[in-house]
Protein backbone atom coordinates (compact mmCIF):
# COMPACT_ATOMS: atom_id res chain seq x y z
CA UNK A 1 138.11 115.17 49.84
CA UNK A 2 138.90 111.90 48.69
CA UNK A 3 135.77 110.55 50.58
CA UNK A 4 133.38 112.52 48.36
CA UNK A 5 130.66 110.35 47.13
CA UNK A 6 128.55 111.94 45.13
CA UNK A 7 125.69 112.95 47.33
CA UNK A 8 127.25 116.40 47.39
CA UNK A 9 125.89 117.16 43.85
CA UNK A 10 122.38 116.15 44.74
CA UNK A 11 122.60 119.42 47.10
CA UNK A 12 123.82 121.59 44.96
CA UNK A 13 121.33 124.61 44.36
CA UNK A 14 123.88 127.23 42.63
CA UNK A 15 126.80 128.02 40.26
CA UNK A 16 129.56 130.48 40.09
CA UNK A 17 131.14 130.68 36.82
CA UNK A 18 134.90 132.07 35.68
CA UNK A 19 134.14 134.06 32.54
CA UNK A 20 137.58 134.43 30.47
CA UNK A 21 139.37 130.99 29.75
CA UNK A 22 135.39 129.06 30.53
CA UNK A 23 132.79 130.64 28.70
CA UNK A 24 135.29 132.75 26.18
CA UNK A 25 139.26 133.69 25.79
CA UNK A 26 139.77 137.23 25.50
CA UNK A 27 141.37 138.63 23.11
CA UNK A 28 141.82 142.13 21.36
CA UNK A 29 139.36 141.25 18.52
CA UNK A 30 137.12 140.89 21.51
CA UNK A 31 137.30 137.18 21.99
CA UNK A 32 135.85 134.35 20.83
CA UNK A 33 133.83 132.29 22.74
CA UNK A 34 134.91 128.55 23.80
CA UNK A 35 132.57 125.60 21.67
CA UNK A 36 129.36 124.96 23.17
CA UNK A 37 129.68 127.45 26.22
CA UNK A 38 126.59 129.49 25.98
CA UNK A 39 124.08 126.62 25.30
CA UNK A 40 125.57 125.61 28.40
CA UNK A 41 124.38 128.64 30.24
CA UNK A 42 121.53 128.21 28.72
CA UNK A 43 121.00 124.86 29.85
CA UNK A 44 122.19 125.10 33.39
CA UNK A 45 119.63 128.01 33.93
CA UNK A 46 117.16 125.76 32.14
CA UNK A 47 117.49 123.06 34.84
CA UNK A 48 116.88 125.28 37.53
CA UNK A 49 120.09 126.19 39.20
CA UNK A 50 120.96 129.37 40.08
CA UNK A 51 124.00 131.00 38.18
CA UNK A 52 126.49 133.38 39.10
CA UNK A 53 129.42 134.93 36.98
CA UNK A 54 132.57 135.27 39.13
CA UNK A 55 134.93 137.30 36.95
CA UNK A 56 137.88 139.10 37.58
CA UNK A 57 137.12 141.06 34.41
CA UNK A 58 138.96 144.66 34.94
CA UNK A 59 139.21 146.10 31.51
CA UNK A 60 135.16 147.25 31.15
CA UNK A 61 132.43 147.82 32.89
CA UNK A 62 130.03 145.74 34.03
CA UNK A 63 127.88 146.92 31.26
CA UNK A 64 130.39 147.04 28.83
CA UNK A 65 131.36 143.50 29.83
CA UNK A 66 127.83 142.09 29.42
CA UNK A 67 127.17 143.57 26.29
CA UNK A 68 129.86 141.65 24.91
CA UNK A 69 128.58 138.63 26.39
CA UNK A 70 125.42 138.91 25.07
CA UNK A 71 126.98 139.52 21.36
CA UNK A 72 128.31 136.26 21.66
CA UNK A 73 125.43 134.25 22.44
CA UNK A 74 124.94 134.35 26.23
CA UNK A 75 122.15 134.86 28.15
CA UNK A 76 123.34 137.17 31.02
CA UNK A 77 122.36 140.04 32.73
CA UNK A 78 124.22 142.70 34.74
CA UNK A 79 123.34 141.12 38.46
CA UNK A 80 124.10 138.12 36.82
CA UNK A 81 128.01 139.63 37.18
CA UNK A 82 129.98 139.51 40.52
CA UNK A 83 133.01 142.03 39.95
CA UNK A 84 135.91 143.42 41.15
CA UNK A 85 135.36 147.41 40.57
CA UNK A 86 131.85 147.62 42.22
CA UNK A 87 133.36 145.85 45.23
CA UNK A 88 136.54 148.22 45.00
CA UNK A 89 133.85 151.27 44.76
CA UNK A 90 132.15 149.75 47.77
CA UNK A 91 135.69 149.86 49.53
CA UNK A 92 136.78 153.18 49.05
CA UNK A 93 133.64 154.94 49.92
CA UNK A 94 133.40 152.88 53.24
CA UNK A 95 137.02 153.87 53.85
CA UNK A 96 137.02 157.68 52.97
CA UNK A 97 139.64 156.83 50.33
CA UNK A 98 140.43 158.59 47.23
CA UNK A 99 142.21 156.36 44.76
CA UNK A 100 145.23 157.43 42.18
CA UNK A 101 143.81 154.57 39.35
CA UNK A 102 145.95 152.41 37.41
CA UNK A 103 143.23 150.49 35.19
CA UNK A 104 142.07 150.08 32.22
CA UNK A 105 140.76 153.36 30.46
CA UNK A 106 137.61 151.29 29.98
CA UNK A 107 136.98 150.59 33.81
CA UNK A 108 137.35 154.43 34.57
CA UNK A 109 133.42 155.16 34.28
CA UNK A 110 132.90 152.68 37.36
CA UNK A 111 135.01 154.99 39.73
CA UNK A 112 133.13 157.74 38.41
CA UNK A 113 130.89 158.52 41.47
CA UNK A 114 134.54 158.42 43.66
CA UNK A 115 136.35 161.15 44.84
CA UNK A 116 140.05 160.80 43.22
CA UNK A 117 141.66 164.20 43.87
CA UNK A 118 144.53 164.51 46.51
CA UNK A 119 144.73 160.53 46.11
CA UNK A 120 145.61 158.63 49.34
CA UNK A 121 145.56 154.90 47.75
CA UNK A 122 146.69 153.16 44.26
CA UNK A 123 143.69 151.26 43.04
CA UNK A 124 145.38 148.76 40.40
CA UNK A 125 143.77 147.06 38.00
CA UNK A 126 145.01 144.70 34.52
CA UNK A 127 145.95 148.33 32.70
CA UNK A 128 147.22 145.89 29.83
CA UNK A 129 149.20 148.47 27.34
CA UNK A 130 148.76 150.95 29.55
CA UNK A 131 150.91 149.32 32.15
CA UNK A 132 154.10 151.64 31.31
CA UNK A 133 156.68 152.34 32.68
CA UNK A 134 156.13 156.11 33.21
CA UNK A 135 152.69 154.85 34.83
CA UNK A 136 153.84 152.27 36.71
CA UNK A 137 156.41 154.42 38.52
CA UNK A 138 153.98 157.09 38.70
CA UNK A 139 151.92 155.03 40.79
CA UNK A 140 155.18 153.63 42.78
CA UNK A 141 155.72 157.52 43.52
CA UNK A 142 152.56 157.88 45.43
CA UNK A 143 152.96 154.99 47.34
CA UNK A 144 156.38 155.22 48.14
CA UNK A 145 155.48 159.21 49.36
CA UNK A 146 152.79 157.66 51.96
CA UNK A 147 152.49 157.72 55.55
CA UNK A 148 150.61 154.59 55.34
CA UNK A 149 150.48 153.32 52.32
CA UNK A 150 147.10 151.28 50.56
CA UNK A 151 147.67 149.69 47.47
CA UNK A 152 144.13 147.70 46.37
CA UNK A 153 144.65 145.28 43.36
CA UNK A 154 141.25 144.07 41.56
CA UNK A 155 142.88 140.85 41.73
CA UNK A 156 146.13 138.68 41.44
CA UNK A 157 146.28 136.29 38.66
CA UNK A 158 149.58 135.49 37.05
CA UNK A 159 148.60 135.66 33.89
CA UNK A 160 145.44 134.56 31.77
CA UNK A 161 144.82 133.11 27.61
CA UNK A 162 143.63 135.16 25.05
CA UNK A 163 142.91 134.02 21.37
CA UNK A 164 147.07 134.84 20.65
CA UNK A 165 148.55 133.61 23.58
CA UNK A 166 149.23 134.06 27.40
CA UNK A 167 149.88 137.08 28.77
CA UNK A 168 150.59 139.30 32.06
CA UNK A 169 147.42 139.87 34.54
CA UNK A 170 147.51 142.54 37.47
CA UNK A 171 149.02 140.15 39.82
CA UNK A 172 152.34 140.57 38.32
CA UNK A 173 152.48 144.32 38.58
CA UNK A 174 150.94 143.75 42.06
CA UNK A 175 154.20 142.40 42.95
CA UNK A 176 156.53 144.70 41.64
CA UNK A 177 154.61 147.21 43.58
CA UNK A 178 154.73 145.42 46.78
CA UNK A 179 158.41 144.41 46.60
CA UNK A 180 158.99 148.01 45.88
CA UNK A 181 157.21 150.06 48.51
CA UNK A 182 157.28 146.91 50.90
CA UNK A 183 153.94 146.44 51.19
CA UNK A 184 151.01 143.85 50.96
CA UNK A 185 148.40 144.26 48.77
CA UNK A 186 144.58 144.87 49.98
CA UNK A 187 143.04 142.24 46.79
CA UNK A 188 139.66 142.83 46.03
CA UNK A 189 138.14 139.88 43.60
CA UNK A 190 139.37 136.38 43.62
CA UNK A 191 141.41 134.99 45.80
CA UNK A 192 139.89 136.78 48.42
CA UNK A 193 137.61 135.59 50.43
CA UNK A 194 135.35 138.52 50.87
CA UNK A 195 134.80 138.82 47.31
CA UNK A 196 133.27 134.88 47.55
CA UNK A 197 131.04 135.84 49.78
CA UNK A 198 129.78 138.81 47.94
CA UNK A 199 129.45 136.45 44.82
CA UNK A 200 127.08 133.50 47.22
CA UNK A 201 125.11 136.53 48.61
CA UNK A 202 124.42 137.79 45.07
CA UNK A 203 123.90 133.85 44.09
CA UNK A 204 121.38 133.49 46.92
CA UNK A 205 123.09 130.16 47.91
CA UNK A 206 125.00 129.04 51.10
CA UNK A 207 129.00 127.71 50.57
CA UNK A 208 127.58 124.34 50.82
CA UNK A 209 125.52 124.16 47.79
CA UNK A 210 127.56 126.09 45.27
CA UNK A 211 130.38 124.93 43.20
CA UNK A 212 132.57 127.30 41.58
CA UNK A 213 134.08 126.66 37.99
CA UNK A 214 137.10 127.98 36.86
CA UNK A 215 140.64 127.64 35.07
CA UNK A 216 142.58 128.98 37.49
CA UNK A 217 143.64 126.55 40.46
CA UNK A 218 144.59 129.60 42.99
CA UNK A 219 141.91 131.90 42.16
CA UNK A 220 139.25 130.18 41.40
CA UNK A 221 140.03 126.41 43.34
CA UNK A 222 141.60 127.85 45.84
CA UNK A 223 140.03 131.21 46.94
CA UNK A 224 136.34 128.60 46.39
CA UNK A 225 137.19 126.55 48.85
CA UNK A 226 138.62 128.58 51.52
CA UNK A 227 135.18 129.90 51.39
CA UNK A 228 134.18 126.54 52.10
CA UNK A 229 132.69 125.52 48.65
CA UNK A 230 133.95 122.74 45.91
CA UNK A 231 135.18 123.87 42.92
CA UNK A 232 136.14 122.14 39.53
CA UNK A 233 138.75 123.32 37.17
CA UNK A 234 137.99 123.42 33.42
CA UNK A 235 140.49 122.16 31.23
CA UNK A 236 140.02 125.23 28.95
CA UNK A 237 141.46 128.55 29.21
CA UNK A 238 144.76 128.79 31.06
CA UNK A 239 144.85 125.59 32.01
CA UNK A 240 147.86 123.27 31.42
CA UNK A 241 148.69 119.86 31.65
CA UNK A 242 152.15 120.93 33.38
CA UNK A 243 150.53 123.42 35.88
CA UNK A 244 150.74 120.89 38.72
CA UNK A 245 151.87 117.64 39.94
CA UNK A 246 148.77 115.01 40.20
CA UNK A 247 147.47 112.59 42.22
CA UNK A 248 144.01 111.13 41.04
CA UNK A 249 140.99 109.94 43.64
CA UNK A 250 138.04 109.42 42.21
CA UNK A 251 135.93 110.33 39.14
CA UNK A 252 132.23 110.09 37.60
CA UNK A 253 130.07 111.83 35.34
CA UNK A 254 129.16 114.78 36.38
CA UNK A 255 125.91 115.81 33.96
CA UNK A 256 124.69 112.12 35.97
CA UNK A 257 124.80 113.67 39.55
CA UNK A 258 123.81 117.15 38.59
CA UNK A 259 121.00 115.80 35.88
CA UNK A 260 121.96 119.09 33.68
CA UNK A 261 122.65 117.94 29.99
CA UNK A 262 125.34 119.75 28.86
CA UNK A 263 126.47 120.50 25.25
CA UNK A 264 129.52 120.41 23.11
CA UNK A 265 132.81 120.31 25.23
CA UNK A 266 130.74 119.73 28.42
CA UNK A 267 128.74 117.06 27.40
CA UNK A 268 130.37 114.05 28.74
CA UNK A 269 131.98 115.60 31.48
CA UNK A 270 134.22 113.30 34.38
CA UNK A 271 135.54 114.77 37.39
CA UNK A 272 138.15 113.02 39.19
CA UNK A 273 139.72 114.62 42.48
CA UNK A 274 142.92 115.39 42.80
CA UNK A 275 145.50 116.78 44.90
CA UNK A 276 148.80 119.59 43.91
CA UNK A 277 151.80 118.54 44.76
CA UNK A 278 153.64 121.99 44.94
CA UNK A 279 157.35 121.68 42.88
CA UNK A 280 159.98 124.28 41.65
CA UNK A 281 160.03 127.90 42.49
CA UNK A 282 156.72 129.41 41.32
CA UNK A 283 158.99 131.79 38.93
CA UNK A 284 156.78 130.43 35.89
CA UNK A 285 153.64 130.05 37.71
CA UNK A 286 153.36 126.49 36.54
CA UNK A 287 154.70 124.81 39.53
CA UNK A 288 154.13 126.78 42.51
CA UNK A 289 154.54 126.33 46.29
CA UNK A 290 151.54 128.14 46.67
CA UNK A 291 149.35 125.93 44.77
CA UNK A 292 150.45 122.57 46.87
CA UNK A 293 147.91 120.66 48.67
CA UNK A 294 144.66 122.54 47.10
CA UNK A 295 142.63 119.63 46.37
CA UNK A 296 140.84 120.29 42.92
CA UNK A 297 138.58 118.85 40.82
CA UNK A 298 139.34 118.20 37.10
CA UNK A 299 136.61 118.42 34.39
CA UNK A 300 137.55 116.34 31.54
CA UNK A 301 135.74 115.93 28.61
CA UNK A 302 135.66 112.39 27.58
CA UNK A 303 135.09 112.90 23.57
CA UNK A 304 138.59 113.99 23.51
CA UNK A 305 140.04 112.91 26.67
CA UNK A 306 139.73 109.35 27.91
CA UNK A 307 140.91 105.88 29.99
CA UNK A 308 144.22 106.76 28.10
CA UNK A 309 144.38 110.71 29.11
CA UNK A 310 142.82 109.69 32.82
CA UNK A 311 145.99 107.16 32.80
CA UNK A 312 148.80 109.74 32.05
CA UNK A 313 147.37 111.82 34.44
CA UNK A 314 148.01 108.61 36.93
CA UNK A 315 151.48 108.97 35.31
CA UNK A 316 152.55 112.58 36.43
C-alpha cells in the first residue's frame, strides 16, 4: 500500500458509507448527527459518485432506520441502505431455516415473511436491553439441544459510541455463545465478505473503484479490503487514538484527488496510510492481534488536527 500514488482516486466511481460513529452516534434520544455530515452526502451525490450506506444497523428496520436519517437532514433512500436483516432473510429462506430471534424488538417486522416455529437456528442480533440473561440462555438452550447447530450473528463489532458513551455490540454476545455451545458463528454484515459484495452489487461499482468509509478498523478496514477495495477510517465515532499501534506512509488531501468539496469536519481532509501493529491481548478491543497488519487509511481533519497531531502519530 505504501506505493499508492494517488491515481487510485481518479478511478474511483462509488462510495460505501458506515452510518453510526460517520454520519451520526446513536444514542437512545435517537442520536445526533456528527457536524457537517449530511451536507456531505449531499455533496458527494452532487459530484456524481455513486453512494452506498454499509450499516450494520440491527435495532430497526430498514425503513425505520431511514426515516430517522432523513429527520436528521440526510438525503437517503431505502436502496440507498445495504443491511444485515434483508441479507439474514435472504439466508434463511435459501436454507429452509427457521430462526429462534434474539434482536431487537424493532428488527422483528423484517423476519416477518420467515417461518420461526419449531426453530432450527439462533439468528442474533445487537438486542441491547434485551440481551438478558433469561434470553441469552434461552437462546444457549436451543443451540446447545442441536444436532447441528447454526448460530447467524448480524454482525461482530466489539462495541460502538453513542451520544453517552461506548457500549456492548452483538459481537460480544456472539462470543459467549460460541465459547459456550463450541461453535463458530455464520456472520452476516460486516466483516464478511459476502455482505461486501452485496453492498458493490447494490452500489453498481466493481472493488476497484469503491472506497469504503468507516470507524471501525476490523469491520469496516478490514472486511473492505479483503473484498479487495481501499478503505479510510474516520476519526469520529469509535475511533481512538489508542486503538492501534502506527506507522505513517504517506498523506494528501483527499477533497484534491476526489474533486468533491466537502463541508465542516470533512473539509480539509488528509489521508496518510498506515499500518497496525497488533499489541496486548485483544481483551479491551483496543489492541488486538486481530487487527495487526490491516493497512488503513486515516482521515484527519486538518482544522483541528495538524503537522503537530500528524507528528505524534509518527510518535506511537
Amino acid at each position: 500500500m505504501a506505493g499508492w500514488g494517488w491515481g487510485w482516486a481518479r478511478a474511483v466511481r462509488g462510495l460505501l458509507l458506515d452510518v453510526s460513529g460517520v454520519l451520526y452516534d446513536s444514542g437512545a434520544d435517537g442520536g445526533a448527527p456528527i457536524a457537517g455530515s449530511a451536507e456531505a452526502v449531499r455533496r458527494i451525490k452532487a459530484s456524481g459518485l455513486k453512494l452506498q450506506l454499509c450499516t450494520n444497523e440491527t435495532q430497526a428496520t430498514r425503513a425505520d432506520f431511514v426515516r430517522k436519517l432523513r429527520a436528521m437532514g440526510f438525503d437517503v433512500s431505502v436502496a440507498e441502505v445495504t443491511a444485515p436483516a434483508p441479507a439474514a432473510c435472504r439466508l434463511l429462506q435459501e436454507r429452509g431455516l427457521r430462526p429462534h430471534l434474539l434482536v431487537h424488538h424493532d428488527l422483528v417486522p423484517e423476519f416477518a415473511e420467515i417461518d420461526k416455529t419449531n426453530p432450527n437456528c439462533v439468528v442474533l442480533g445487537d438486542a441491547a436491553e434485551h440481551f438478558t440473561y433469561a434470553n441469552l440462555n434461552e437462546a444457549f438452550r436451543l443451540l446447545i439441544g442441536m444436532e447441528k447447530p447454526v448460530l447467524i450473528s448480524l454482525g461482530k463489532g466489539r462495541y460502538y459510541k453513542e451520544t453517552d458513551g461506548l457500549k456492548l455490540d452483538v459481537g460480544a454476545y456472539m462470543k459467549a455463545l460460541e465459547y459456550a455451545c463450541d461453535i463458530e458463528a455464520e456472520v452476516v454484515g460486516k466483516p464478511a465478505k459476502s455482505f461486501f459484495e452485496s453492498a458493490l452489487a447494490e452500489l453498481g461499482v466493481p472493488a476497484e473503484q469503491a472506497v469504503m468509509i468507516g470507524d471501525d478498523i476490523v469491520s469496516d478496514v478490514g472486511g473492505a479490503q479483503q473484498c479487495g477495495m481501499r478503505a479510510l477510517q474516520v476519526r469520529t465515532g469509535k475511533y481512538s487514538r489508542g486503538s492501534s499501534g502506527f506507522m505513517e506512509v504517506q498523506f494528501g488531501n483527499l477533497n484534491k484527488h476526489l474533486g468533491v468539496p466537502l463541508p465542516g469536519p470533512w473539509a480539509a481532509l488528509v489521508v496518510f496510510t498506515v499500518t497496525t501493529v497488533g499489541t496486548g491481548d485483544g481483551s479491551t478491543g483496543r489492541h488486538s492481534p486481530q487487527s495487526a497488519g490491516v493497512t488503513q487509511n486515516i482521515l484527519l481533519p486538518l482544522g483541528s488536527a495538524g503537522e503537530e497531531d500528524l507528528a505524534s502519530f509518527k510518535r506511537e
